[in-house]
PDB file of N, CA and C in Angstrom:
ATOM      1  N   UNK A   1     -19.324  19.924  14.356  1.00  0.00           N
ATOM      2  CA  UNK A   1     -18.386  18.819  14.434  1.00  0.00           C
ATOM      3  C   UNK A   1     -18.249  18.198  13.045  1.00  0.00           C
ATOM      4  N   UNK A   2     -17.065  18.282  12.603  1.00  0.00           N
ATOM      5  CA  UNK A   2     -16.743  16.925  10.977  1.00  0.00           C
ATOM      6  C   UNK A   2     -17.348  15.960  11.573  1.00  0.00           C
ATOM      7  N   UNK A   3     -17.470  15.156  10.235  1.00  0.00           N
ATOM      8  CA  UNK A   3     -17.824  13.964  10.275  1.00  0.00           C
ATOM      9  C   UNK A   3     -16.400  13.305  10.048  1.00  0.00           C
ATOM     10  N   UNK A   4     -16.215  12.220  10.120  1.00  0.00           N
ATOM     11  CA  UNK A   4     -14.819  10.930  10.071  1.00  0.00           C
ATOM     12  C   UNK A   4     -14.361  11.026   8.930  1.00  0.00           C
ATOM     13  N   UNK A   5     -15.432  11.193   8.052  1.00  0.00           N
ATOM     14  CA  UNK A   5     -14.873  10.960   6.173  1.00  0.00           C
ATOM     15  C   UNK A   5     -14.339  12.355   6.023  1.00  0.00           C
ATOM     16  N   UNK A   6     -15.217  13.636   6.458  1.00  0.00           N
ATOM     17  CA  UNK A   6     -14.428  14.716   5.925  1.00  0.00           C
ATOM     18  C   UNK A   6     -13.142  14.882   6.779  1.00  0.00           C
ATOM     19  N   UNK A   7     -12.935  14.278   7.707  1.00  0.00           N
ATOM     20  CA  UNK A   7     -11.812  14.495   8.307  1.00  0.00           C
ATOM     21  C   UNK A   7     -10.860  13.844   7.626  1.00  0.00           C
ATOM     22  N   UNK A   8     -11.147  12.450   7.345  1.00  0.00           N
ATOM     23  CA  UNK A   8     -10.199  11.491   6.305  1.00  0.00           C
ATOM     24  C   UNK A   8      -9.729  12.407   4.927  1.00  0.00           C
ATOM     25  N   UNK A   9     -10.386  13.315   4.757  1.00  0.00           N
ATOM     26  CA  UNK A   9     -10.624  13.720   3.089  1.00  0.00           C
ATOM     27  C   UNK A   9      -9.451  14.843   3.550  1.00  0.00           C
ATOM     28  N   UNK A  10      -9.593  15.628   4.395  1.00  0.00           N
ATOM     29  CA  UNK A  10      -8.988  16.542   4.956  1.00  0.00           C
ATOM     30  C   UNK A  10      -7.283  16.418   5.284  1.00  0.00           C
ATOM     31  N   UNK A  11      -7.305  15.459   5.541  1.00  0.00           N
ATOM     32  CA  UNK A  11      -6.265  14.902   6.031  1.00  0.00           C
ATOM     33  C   UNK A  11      -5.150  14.157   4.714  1.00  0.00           C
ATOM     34  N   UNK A  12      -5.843  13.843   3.592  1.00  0.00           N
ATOM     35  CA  UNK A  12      -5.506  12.929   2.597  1.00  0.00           C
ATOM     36  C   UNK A  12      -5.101  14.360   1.723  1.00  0.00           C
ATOM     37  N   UNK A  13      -5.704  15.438   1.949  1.00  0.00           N
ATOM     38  CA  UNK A  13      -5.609  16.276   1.241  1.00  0.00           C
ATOM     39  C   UNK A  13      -3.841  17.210   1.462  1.00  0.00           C
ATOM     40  N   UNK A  14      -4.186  17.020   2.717  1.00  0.00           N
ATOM     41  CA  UNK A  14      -2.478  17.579   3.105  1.00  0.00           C
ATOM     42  C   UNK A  14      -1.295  16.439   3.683  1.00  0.00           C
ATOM     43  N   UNK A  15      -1.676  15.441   2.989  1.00  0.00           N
ATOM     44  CA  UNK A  15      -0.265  14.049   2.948  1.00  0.00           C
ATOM     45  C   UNK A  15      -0.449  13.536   3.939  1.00  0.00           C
ATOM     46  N   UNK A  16      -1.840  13.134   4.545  1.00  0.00           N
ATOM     47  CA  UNK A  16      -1.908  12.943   5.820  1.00  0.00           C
ATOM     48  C   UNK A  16      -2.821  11.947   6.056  1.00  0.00           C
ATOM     49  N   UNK A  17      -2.373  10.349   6.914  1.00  0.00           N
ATOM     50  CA  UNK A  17      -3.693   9.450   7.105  1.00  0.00           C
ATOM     51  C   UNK A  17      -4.160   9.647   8.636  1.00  0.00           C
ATOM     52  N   UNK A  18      -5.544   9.438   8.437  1.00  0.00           N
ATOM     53  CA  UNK A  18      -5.998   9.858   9.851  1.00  0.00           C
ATOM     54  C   UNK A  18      -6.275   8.329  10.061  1.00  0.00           C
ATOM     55  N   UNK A  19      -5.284   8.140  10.887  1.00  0.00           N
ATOM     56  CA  UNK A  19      -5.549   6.211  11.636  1.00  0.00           C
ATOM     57  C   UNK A  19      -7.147   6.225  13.173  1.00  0.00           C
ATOM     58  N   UNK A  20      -7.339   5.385  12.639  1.00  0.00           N
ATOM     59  CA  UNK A  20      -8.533   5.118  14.259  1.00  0.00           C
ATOM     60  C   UNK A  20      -8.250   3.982  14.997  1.00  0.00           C
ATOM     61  N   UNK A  21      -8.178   3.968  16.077  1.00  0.00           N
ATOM     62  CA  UNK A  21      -7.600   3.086  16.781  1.00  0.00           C
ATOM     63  C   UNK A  21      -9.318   2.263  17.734  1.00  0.00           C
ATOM     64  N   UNK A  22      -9.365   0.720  17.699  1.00  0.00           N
ATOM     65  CA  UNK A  22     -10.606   0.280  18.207  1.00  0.00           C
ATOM     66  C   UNK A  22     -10.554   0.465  19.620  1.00  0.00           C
ATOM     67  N   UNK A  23     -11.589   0.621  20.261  1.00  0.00           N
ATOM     68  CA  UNK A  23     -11.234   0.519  21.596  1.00  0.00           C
ATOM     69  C   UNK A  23     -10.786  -0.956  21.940  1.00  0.00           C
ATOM     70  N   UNK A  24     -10.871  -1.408  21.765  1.00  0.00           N
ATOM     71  CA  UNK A  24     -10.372  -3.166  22.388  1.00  0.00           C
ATOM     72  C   UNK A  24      -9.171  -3.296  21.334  1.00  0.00           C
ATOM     73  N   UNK A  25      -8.492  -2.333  20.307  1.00  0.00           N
ATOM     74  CA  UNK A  25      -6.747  -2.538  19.948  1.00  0.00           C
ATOM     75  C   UNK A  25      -5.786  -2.427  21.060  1.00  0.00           C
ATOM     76  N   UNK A  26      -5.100  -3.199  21.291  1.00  0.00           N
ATOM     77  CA  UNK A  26      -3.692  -2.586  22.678  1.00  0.00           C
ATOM     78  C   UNK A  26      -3.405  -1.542  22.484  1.00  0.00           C
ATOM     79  N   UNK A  27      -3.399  -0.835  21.332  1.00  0.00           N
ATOM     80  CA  UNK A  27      -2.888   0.214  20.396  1.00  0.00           C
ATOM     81  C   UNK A  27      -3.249   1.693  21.514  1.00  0.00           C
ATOM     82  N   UNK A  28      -5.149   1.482  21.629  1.00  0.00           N
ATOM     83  CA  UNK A  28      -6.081   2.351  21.657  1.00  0.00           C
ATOM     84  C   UNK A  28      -5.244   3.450  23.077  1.00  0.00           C
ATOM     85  N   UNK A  29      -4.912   2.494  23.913  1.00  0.00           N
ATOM     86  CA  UNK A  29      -4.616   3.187  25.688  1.00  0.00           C
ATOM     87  C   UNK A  29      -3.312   4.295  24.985  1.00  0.00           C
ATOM     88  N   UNK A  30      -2.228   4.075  24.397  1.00  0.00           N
ATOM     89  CA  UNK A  30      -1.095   4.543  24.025  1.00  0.00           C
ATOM     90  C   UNK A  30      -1.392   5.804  22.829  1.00  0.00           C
ATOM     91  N   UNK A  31      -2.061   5.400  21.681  1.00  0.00           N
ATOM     92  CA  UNK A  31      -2.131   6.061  20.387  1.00  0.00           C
ATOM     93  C   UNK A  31      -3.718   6.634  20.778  1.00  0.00           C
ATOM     94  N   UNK A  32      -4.828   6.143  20.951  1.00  0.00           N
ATOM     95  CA  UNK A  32      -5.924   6.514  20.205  1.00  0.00           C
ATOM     96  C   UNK A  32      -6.582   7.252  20.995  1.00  0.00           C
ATOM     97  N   UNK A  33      -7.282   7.866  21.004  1.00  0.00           N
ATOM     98  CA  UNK A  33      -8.541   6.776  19.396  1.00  0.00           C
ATOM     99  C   UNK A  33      -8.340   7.524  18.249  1.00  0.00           C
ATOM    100  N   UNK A  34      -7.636   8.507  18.257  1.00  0.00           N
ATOM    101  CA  UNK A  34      -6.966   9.075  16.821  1.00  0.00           C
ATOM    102  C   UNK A  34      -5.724   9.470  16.758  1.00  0.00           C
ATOM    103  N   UNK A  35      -5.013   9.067  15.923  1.00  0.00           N
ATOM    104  CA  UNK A  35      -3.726   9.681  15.062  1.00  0.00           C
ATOM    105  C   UNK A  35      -3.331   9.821  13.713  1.00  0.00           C
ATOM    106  N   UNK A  36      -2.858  10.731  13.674  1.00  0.00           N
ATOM    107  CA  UNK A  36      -2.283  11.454  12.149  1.00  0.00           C
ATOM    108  C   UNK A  36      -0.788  10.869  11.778  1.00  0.00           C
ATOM    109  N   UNK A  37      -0.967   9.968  10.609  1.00  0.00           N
ATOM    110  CA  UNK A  37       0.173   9.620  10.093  1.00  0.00           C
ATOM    111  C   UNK A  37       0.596  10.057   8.474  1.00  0.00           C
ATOM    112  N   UNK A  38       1.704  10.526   8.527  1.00  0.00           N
ATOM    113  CA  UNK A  38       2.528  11.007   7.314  1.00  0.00           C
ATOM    114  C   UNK A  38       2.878  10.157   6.157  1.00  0.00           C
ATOM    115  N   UNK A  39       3.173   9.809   4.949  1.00  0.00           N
ATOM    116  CA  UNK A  39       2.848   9.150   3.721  1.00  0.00           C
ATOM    117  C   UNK A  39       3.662   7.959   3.948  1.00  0.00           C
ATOM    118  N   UNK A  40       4.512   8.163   4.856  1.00  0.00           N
ATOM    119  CA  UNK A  40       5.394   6.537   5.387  1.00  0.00           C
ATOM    120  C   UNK A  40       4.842   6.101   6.257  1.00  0.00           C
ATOM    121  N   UNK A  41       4.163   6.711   6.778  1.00  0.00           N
ATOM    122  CA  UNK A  41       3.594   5.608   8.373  1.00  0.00           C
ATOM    123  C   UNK A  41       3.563   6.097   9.536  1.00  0.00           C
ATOM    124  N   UNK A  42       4.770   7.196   9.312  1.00  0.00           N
ATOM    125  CA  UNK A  42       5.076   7.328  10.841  1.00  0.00           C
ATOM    126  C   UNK A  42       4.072   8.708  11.240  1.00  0.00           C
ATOM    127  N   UNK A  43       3.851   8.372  12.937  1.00  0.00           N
ATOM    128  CA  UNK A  43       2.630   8.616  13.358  1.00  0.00           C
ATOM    129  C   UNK A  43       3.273  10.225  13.455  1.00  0.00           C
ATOM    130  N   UNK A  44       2.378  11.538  13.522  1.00  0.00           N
ATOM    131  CA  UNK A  44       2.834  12.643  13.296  1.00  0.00           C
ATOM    132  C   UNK A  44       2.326  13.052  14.445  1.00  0.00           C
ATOM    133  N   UNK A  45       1.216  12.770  14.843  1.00  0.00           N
ATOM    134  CA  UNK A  45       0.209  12.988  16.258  1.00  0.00           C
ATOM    135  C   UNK A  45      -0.460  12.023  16.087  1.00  0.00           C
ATOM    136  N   UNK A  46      -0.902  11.987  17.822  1.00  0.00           N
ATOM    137  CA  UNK A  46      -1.479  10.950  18.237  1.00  0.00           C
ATOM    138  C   UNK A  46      -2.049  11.341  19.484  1.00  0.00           C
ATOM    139  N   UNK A  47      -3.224  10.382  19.943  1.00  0.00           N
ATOM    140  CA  UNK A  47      -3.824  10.588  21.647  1.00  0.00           C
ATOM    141  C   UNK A  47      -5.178  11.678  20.735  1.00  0.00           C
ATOM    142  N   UNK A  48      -5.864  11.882  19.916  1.00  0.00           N
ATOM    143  CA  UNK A  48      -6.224  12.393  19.396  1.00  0.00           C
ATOM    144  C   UNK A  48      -7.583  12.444  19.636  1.00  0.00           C
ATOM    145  N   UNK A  49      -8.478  13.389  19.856  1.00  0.00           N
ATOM    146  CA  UNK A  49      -9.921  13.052  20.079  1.00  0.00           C
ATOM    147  C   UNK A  49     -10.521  13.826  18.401  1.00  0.00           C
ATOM    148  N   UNK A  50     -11.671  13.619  17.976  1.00  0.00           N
ATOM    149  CA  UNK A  50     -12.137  14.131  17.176  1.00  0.00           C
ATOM    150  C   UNK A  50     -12.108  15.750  16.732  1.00  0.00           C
ATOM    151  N   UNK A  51     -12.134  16.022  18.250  1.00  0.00           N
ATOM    152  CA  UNK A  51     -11.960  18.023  18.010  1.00  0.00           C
ATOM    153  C   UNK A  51     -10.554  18.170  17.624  1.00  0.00           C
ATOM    154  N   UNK A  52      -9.653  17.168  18.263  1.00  0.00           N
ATOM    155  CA  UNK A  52      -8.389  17.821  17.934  1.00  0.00           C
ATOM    156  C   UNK A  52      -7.691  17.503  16.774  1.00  0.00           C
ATOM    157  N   UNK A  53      -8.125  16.597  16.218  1.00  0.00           N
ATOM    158  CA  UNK A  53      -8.313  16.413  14.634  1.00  0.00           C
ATOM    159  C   UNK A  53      -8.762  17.188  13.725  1.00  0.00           C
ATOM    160  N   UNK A  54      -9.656  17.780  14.249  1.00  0.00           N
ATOM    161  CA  UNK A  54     -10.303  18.995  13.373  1.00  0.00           C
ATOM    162  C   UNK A  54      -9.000  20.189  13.471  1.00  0.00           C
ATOM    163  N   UNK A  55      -9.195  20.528  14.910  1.00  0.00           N
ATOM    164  CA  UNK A  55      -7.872  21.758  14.956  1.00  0.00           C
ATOM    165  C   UNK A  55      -6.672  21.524  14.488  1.00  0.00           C
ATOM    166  N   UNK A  56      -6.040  20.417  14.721  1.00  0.00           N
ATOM    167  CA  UNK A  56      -4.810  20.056  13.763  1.00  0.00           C
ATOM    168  C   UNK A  56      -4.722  20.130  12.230  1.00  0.00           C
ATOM    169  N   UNK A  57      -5.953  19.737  11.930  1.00  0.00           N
ATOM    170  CA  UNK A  57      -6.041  19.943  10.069  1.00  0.00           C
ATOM    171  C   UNK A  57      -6.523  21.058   9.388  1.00  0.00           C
ATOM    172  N   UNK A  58      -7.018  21.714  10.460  1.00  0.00           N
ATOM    173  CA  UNK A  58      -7.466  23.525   9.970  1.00  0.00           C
ATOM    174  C   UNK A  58      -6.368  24.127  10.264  1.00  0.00           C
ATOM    175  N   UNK A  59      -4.989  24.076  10.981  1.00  0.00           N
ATOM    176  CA  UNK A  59      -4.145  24.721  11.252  1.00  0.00           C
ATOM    177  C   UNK A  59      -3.123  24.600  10.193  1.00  0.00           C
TER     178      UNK A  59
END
């Protein structure tokens, strides 16, 4: 399993922010607890668990 930072690093590396959503954000039920956003903001994926963060950024 990555750890959060290499995933961040991973992600920064191909134009990409990996957002975390808190569990107690309104955000969390809709978006989280992870999504991938593109150099403007807008969310690219989302609903994201840690594995699929990994598979999305190795792909």
């Amino acid at each position: 399993m990555s750890s959060e930072r290499a995933l961040r690093r991973r992600a920064h590396a191909q134009g990409l922010k990996l957002v975390k959503y808190r569990q107690d954000s309104r955000w969390f039920g809709d978006y989280g607890p992870y999504a991938l956003a593109d150099q403007n903001g807008c969310l690219v994926a989302w609903g994201l668990d840690v594995e699929d963060v990994a598979m999305a950024l190795a792909e």
